[in-house]
C-alpha atoms as a PDB file:
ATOM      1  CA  UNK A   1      68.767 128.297  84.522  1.00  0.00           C
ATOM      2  CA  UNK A   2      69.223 125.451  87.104  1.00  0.00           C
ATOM      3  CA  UNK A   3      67.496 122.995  84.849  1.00  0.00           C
ATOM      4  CA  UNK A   4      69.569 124.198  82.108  1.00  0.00           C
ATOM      5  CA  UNK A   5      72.640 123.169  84.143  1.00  0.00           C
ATOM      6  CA  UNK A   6      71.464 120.209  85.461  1.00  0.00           C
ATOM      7  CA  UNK A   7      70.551 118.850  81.749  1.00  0.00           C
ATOM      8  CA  UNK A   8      73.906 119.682  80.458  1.00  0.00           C
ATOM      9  CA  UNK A   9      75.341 117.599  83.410  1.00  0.00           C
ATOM     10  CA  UNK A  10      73.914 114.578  82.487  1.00  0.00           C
ATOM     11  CA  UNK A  11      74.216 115.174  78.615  1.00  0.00           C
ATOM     12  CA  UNK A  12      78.248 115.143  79.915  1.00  0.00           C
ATOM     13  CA  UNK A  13      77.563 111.899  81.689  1.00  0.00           C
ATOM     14  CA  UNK A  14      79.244 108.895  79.665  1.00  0.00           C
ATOM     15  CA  UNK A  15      76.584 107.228  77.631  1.00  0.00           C
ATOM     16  CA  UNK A  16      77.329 103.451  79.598  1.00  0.00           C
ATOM     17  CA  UNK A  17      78.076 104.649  83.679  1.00  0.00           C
ATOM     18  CA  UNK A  18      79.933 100.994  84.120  1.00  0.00           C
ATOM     19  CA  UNK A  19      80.903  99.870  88.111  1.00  0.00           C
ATOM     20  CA  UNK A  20      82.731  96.641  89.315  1.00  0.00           C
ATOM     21  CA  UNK A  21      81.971  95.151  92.719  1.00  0.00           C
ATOM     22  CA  UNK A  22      83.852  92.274  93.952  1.00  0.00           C
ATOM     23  CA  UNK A  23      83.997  89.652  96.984  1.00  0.00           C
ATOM     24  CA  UNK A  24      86.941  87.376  98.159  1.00  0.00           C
ATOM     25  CA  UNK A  25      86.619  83.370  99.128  1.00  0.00           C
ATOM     26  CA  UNK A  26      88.161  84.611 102.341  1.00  0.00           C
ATOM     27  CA  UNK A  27      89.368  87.753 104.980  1.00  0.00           C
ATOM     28  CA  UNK A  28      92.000  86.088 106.684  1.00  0.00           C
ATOM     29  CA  UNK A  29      95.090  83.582 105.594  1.00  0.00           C
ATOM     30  CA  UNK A  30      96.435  81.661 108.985  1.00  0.00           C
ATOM     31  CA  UNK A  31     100.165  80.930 108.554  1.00  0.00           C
ATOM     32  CA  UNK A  32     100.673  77.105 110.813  1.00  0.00           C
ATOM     33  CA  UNK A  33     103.962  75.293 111.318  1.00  0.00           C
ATOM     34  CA  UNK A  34     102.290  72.778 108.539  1.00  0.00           C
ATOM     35  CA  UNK A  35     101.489  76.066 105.810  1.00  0.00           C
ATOM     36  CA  UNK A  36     102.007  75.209 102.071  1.00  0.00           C
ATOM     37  CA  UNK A  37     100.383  78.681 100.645  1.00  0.00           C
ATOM     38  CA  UNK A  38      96.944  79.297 100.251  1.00  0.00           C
ATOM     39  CA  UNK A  39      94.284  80.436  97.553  1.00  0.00           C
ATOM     40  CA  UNK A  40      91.981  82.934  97.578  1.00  0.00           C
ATOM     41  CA  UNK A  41      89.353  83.190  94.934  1.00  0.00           C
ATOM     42  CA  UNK A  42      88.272  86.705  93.537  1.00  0.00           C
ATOM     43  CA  UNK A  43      84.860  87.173  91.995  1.00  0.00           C
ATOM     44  CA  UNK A  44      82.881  90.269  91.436  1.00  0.00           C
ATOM     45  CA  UNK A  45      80.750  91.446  88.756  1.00  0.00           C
ATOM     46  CA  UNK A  46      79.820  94.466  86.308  1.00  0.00           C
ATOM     47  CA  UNK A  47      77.294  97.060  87.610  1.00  0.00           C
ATOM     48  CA  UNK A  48      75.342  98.830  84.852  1.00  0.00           C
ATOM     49  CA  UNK A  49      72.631 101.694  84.122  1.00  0.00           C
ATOM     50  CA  UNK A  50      72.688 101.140  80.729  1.00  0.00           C
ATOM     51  CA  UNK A  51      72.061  98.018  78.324  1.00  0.00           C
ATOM     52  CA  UNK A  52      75.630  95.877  77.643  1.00  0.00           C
ATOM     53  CA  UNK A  53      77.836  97.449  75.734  1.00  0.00           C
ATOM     54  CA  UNK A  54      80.090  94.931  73.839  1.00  0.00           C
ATOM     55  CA  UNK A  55      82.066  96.794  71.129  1.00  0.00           C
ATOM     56  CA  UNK A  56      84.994  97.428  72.297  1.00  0.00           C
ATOM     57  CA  UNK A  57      84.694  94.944  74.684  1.00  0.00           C
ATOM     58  CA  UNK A  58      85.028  95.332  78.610  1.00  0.00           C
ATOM     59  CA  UNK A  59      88.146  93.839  80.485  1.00  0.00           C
ATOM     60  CA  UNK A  60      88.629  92.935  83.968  1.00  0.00           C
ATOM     61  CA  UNK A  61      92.368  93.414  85.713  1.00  0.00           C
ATOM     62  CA  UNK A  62      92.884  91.448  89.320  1.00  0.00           C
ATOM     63  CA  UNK A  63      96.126  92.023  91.715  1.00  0.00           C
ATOM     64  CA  UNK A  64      97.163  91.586  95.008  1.00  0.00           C
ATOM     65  CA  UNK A  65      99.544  92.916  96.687  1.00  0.00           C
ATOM     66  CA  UNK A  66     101.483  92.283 100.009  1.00  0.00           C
ATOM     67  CA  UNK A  67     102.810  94.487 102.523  1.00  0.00           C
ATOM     68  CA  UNK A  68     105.242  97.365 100.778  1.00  0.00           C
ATOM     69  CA  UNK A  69     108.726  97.858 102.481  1.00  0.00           C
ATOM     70  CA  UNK A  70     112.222  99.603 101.209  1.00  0.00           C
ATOM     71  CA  UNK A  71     114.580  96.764  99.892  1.00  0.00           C
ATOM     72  CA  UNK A  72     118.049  97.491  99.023  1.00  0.00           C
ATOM     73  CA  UNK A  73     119.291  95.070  95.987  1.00  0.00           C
ATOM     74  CA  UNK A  74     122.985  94.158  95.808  1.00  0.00           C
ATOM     75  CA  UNK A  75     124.987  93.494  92.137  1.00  0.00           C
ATOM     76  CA  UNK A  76     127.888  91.287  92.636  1.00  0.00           C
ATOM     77  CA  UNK A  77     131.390  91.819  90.814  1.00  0.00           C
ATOM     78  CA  UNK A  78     134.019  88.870  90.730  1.00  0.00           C
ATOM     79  CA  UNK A  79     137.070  90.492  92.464  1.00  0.00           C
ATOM     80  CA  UNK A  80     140.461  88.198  92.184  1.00  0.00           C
ATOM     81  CA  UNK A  81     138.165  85.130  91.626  1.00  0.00           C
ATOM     82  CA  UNK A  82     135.891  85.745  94.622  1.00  0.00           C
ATOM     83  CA  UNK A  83     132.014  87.375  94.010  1.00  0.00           C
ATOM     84  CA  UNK A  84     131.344  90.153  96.536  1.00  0.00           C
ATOM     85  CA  UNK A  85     128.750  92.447  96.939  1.00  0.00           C
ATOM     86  CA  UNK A  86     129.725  96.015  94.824  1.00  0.00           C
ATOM     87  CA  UNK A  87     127.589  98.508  93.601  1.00  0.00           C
ATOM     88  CA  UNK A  88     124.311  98.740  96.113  1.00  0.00           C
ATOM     89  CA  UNK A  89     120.529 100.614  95.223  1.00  0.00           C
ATOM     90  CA  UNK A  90     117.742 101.235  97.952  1.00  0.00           C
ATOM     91  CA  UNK A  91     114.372 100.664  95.893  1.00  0.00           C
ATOM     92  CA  UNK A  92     111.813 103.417  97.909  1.00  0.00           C
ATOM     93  CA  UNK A  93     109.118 100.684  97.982  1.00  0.00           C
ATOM     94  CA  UNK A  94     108.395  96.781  96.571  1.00  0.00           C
ATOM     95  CA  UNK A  95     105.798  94.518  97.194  1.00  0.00           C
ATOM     96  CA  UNK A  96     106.862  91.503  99.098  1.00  0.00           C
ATOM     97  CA  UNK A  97     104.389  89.509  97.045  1.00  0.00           C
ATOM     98  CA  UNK A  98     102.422  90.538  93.636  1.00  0.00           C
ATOM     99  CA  UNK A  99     100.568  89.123  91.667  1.00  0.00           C
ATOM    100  CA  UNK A 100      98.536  90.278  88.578  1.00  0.00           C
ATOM    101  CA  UNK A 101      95.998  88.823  86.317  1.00  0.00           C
ATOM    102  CA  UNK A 102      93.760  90.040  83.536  1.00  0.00           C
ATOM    103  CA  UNK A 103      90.444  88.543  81.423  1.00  0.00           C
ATOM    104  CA  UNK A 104      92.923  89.454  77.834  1.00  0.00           C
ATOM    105  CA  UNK A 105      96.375  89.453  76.641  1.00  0.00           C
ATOM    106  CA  UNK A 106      97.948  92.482  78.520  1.00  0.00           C
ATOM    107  CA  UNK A 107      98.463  94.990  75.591  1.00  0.00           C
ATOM    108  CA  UNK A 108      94.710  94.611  75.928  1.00  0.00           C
ATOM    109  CA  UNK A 109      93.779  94.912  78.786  1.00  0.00           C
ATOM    110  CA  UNK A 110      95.395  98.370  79.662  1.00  0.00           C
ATOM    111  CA  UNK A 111      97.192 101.085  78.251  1.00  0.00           C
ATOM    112  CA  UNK A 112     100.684 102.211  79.313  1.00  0.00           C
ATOM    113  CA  UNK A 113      99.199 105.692  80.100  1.00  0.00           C
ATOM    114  CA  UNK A 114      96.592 103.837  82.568  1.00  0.00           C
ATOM    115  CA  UNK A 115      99.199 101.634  83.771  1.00  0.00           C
ATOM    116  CA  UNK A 116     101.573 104.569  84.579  1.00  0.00           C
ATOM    117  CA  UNK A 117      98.511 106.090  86.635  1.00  0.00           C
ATOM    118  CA  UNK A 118      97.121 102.963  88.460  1.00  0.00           C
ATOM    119  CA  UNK A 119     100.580 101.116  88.966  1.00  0.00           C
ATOM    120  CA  UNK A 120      99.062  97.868  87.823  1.00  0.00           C
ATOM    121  CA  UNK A 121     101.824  95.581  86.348  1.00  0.00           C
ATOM    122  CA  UNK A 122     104.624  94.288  88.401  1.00  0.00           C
ATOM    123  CA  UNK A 123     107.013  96.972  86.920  1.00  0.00           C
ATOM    124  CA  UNK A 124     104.789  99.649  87.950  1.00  0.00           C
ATOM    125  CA  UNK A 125     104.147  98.823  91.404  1.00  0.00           C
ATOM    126  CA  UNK A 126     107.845  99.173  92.537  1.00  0.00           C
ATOM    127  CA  UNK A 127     109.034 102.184  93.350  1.00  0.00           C
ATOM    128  CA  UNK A 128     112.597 103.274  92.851  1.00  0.00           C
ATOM    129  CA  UNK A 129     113.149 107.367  92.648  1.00  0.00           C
ATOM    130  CA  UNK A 130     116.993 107.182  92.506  1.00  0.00           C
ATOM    131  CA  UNK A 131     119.556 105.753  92.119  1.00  0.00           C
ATOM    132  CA  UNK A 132     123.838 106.461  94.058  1.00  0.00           C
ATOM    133  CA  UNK A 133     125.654 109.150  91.612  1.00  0.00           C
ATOM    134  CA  UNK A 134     128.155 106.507  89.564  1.00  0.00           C
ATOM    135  CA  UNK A 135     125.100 104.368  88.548  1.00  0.00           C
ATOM    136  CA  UNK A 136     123.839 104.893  85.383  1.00  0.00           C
ATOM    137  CA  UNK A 137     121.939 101.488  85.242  1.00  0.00           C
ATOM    138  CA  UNK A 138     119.831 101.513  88.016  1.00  0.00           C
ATOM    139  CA  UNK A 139     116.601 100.100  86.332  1.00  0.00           C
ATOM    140  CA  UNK A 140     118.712  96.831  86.452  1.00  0.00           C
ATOM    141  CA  UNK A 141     118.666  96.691  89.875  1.00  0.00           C
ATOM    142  CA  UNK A 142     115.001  96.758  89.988  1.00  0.00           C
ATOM    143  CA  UNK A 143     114.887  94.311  86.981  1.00  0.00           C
ATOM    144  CA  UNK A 144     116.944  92.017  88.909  1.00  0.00           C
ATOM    145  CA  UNK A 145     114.612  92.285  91.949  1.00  0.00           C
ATOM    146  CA  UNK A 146     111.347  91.581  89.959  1.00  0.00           C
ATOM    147  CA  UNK A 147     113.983  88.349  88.217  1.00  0.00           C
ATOM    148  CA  UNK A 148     114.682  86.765  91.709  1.00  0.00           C
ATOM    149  CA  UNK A 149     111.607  87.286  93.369  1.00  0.00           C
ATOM    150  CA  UNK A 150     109.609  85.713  90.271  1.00  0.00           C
ATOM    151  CA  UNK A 151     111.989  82.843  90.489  1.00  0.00           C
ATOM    152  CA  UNK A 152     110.594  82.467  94.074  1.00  0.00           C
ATOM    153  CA  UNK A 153     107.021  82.376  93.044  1.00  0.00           C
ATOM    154  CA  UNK A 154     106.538  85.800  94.795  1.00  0.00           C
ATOM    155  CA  UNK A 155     105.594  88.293  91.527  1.00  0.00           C
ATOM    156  CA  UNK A 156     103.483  86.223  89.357  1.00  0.00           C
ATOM    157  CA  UNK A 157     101.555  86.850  86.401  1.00  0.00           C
ATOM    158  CA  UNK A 158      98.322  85.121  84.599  1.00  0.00           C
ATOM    159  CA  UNK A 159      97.623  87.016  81.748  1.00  0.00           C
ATOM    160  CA  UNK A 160      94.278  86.235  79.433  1.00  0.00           C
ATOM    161  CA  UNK A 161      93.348  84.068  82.954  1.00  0.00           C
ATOM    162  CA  UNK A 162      90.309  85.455  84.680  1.00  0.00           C
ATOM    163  CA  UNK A 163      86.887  84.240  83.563  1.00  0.00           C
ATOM    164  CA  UNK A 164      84.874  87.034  82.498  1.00  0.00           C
ATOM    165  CA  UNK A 165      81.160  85.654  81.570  1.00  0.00           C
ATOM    166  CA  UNK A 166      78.798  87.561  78.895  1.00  0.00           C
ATOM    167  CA  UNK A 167      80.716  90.787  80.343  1.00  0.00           C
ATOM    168  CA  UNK A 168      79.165  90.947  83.581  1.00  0.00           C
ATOM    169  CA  UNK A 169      80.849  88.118  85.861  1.00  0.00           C
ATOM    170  CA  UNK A 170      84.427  87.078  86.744  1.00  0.00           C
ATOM    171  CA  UNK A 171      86.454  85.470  88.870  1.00  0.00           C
ATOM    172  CA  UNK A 172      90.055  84.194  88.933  1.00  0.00           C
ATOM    173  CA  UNK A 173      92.176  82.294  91.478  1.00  0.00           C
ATOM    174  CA  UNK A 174      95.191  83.317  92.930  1.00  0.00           C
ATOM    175  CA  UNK A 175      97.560  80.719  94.887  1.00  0.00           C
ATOM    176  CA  UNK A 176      99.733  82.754  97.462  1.00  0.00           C
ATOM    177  CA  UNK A 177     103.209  80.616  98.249  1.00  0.00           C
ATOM    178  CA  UNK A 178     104.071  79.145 101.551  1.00  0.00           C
ATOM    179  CA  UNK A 179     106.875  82.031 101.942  1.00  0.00           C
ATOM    180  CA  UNK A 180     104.960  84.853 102.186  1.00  0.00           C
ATOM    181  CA  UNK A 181     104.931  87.218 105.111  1.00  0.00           C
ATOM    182  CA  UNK A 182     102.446  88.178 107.659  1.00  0.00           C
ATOM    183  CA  UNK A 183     100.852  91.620 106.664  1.00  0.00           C
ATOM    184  CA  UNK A 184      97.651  93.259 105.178  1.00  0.00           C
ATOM    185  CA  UNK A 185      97.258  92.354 101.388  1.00  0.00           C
ATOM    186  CA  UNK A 186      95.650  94.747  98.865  1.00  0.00           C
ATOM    187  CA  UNK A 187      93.236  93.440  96.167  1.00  0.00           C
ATOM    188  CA  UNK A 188      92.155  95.184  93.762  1.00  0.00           C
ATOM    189  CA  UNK A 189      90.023  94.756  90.982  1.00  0.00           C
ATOM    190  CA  UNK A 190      90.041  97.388  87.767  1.00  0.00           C
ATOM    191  CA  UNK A 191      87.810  97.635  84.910  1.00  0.00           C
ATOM    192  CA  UNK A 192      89.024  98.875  82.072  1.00  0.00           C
ATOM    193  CA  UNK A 193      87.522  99.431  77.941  1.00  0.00           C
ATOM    194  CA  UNK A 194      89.763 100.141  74.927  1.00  0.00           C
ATOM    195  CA  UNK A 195      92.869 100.517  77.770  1.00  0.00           C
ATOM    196  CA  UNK A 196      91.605 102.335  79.910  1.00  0.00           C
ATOM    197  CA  UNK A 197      90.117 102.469  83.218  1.00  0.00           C
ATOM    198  CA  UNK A 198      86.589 102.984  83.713  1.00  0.00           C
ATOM    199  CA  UNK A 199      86.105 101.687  87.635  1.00  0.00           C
ATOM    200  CA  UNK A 200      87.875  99.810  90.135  1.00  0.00           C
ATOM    201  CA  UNK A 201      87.329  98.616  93.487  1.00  0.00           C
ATOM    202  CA  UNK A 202      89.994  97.078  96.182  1.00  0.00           C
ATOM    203  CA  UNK A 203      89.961  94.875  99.634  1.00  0.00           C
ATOM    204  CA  UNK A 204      92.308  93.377 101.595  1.00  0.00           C
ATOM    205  CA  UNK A 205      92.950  90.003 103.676  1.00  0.00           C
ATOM    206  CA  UNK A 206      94.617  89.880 106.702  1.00  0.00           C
ATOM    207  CA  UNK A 207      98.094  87.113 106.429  1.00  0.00           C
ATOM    208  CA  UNK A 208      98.707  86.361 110.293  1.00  0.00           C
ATOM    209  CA  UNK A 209     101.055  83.574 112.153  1.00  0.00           C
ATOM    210  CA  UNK A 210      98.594  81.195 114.389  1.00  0.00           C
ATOM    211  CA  UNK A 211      99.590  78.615 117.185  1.00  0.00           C
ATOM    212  CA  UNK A 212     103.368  77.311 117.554  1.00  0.00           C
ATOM    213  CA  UNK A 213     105.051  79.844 114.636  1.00  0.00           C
ATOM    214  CA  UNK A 214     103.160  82.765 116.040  1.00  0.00           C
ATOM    215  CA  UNK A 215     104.665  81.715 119.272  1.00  0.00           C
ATOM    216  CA  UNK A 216     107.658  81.420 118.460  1.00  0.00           C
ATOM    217  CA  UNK A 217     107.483  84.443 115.911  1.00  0.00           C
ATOM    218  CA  UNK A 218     106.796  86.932 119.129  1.00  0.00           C
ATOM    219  CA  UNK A 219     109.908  85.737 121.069  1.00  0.00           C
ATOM    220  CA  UNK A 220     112.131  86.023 118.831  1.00  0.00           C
ATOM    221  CA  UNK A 221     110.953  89.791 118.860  1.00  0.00           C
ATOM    222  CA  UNK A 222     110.261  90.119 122.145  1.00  0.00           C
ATOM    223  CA  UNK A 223     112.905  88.055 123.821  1.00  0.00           C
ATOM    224  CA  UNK A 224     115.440  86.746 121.112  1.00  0.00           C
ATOM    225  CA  UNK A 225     118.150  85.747 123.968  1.00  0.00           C
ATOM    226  CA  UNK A 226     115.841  83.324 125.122  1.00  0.00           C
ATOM    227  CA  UNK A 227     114.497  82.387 121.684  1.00  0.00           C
ATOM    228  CA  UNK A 228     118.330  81.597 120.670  1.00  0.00           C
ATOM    229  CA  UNK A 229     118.692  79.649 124.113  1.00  0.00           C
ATOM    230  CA  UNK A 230     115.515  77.188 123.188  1.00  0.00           C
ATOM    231  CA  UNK A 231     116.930  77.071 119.435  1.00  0.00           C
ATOM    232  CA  UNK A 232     119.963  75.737 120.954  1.00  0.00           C
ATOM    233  CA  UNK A 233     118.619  73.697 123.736  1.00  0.00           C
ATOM    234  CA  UNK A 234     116.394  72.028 120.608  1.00  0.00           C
ATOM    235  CA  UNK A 235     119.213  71.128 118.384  1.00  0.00           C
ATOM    236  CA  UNK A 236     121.354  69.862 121.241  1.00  0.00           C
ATOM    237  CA  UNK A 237     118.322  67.440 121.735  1.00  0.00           C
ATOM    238  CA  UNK A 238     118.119  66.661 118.068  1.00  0.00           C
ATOM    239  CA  UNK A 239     121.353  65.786 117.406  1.00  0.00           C
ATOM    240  CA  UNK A 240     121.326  63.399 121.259  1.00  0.00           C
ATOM    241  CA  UNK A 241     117.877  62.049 119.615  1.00  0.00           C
ATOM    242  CA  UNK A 242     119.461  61.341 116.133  1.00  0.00           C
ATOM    243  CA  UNK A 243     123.040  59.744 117.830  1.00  0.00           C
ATOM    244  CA  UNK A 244     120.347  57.388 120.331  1.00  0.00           C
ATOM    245  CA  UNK A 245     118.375  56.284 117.489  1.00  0.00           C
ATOM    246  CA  UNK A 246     121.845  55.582 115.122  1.00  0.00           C
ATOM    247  CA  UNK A 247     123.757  53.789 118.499  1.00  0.00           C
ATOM    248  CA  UNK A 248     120.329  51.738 119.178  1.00  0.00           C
ATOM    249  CA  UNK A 249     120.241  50.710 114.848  1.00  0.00           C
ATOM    250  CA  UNK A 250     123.849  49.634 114.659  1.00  0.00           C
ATOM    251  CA  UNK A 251     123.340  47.440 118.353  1.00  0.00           C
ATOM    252  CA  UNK A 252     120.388  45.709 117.058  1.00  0.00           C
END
């Protein structure tokens, strides 16, 4: 009886058991007074049990993701020839950075069904439950979010971008902007065949302030009367330094 069971386990097995592994170029991102953004390479490969199976073919889906927080987006109305804030809506939960990339053109690479489960494209991976009663448009709101912050570099997509060699290795580099914030980031790594996904396996990097900005970073927090005193105390001796070096031009 038990071997009867056990053989119609593995008769309900898939015929190709399929993993992805992956490793990053590097755990940690130090933000410096000098930072320009940084760029982590992701590379992994396919685990099998069974010979390659090509037909359909296997694709590989990359993102990363920075830290999540609430973030309330603002339409503006022009009022007697003045634009002021109006209507207001609190998305639950947006990535401060995302960015996505796949090994095919995305109607490939996943289905909307999969998408809708894994919340893999930048649409998915906001969060917005509701919206204030009068608002009947609130998916603008959170279209307008993904349009600034894409016109900032911070949601990003490379579609039909990551390598993906004789089905079993990848990689793909992503550059993260000089404006992101300090925070874990989430990378994850799906594998998916005709749409949908067969395995997937995430890690994170660590985005931290070092030296002078983390310095200065921690009082603000911590002490922000005397982190506004030194801001002052510094542009007072800017603007003496600038008015010296102008007095001592014009007398020579």
């Amino acid at each position: 009886m038990i071997r009867a069971l056990a053989l119609l386990l593995l008769l309900a097995l898939p015929a190709s058991a399929e993993e992805v592994v992956m490793g990053l170029s590097r755990d940690s991102v130090a933000i410096t007074t000098d930072f320009d953004g940084s760029e982590v390479l992701i590379f992994g490969a396919v685990k099998r049990q069974t010979e390659i199976l090509t037909d359909p073919p296997l694709q590989v889906i990359v993102t990363v993701s920075g830290p999540v927080t609430p973030v309330t987006v603002w339409r503006k109305e022009r009022r007697l020839g003045i634009w002021v804030n109006a209507d207001a809506v609190e998305i639950d939960a947006a990535p401060s950075f995302y960015a996505v990339a796949s090994s095919a053109p995305w109607d490939q690479s996943i289905s909307e069904v999969e998408d809708l489960r894994h919340k893999v494209s930048v649409e998915r991976a906001i969060r917005s439950v509701g919206a204030p009663m009068g608002i009947t448009d609130s998916q603008s709101f959170t279209d307008g979010l993904i349009r600034m912050r894409t016109n900032d570099g911070l949601f990003e997509t490379f579609y039909d971008s990551v390598e993906f060699r004789e089905a079993t290795l990848f990689d793909v580099a992503i550059r993260m902007p000089a404006t992101i914030v300090e925070g874990t980031y989430t990378i994850r790594v799906l594998l998916t065949r005709s749409g949908k996904v067969l395995s997937q396996h995430a890690s994170s990097i660590e985005v931290r302030k070092v030296g002078l900005e983390r310095w200065l970073f921690n009082l603000s927090r911590q002490q922000p009367a005397l982190y506004g005193l030194l801001s002052i105390v510094i542009a007072i001796a800017a603007g003496w330094g600038a008015s010296a070096a102008f007095r001592a031009l014009r007398s020579s």
